[in-house]
Protein backbone atom coordinates (compact mmCIF):
# COMPACT_ATOMS: atom_id res chain seq x y z
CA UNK A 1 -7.50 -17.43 4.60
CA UNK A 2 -9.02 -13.98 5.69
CA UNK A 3 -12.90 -14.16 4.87
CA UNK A 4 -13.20 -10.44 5.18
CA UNK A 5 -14.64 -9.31 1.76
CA UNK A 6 -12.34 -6.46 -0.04
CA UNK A 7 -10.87 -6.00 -3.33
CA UNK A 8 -7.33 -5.77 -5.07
CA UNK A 9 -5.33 -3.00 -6.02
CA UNK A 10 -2.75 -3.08 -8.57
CA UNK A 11 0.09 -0.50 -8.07
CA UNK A 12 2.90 -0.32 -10.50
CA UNK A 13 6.23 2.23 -9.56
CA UNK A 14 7.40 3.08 -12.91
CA UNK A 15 10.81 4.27 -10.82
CA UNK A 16 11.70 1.43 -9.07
CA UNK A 17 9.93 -1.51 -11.72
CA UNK A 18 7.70 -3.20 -8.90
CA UNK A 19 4.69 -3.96 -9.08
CA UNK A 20 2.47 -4.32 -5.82
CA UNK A 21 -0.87 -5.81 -5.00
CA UNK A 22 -2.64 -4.47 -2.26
CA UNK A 23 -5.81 -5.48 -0.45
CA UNK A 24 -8.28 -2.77 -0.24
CA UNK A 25 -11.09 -2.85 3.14
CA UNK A 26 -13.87 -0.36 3.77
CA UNK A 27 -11.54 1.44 6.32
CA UNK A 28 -7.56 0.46 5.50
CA UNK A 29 -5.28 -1.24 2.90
CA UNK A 30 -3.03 -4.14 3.28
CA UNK A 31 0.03 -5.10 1.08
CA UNK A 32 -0.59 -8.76 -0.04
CA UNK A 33 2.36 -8.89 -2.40
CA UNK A 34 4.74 -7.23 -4.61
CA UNK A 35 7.39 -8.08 -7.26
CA UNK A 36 9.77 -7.04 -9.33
CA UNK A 37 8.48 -6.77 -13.80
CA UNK A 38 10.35 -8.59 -15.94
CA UNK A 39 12.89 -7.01 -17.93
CA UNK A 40 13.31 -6.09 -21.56
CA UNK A 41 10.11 -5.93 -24.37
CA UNK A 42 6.79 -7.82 -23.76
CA UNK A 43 6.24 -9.90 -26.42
CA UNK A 44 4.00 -12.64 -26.56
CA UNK A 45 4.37 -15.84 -26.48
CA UNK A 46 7.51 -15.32 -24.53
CA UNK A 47 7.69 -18.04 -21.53
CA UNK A 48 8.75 -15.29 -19.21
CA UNK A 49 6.11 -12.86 -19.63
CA UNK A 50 3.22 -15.54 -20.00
CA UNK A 51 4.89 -17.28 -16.63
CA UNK A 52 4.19 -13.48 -14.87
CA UNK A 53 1.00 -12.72 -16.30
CA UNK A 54 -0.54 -16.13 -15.06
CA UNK A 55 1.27 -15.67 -12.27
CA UNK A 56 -0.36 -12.53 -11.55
CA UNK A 57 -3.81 -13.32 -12.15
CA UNK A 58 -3.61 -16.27 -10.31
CA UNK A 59 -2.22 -14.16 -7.00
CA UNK A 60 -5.54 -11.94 -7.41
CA UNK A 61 -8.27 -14.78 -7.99
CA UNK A 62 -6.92 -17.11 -5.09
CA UNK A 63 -6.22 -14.28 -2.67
CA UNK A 64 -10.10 -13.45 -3.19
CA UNK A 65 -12.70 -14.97 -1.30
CA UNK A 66 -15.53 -14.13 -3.88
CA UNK A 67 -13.44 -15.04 -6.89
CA UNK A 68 -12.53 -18.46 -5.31
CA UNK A 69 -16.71 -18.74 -4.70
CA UNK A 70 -17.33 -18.33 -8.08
CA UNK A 71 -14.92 -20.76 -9.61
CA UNK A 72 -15.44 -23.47 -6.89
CA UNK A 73 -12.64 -23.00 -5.20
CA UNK A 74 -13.73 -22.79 -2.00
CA UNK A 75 -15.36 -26.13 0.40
CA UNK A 76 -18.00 -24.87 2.42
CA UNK A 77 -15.86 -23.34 5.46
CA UNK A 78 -13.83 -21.21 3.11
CA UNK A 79 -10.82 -23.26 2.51
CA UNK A 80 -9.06 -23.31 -0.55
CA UNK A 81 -9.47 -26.54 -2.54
CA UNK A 82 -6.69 -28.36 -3.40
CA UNK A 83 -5.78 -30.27 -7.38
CA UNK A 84 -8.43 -33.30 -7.84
């Protein structure tokens, strides 16, 4: 896991329907990952869109070193912790 500190980006091409999170660092950025929105109306409740929108939170707060700190996440040499 990169212990760096930086901080997300969320990017969304409207023309092409991805949606891309990038790492931002004082000096460069750094694609972490992108993928493709669902299709058709949002509507909640709707096991599709709720499996994307946890999905996508979920990329963010374990990709991030402070996030993962302040949940703990994290043992004391940075690695992520794993279920119980």
């Amino acid at each position: 896991m990169n212990s760096e500190v930086y901080s997300h980006l969320v990017e969304i091409d409207e023309d092409t329907g991805v949606l891309s999170i990038y790492r931002i660092f004082p000096r460069r950025r750094e694609l972490y990952t992108s993928v493709e929105l669902p299709s058709g109306p949002c509507v909640a409740g709707n096991a599709v869109f709720d499996d994307f929108f946890k999905l996508l939170g979920e990329n963010i707060v374990f990709d991030s070193p402070q996030g993962r700190r302040c949940l703990g996440l994290d043992d004391e040499d940075g690695e992520v912790l794993g279920p119980g």
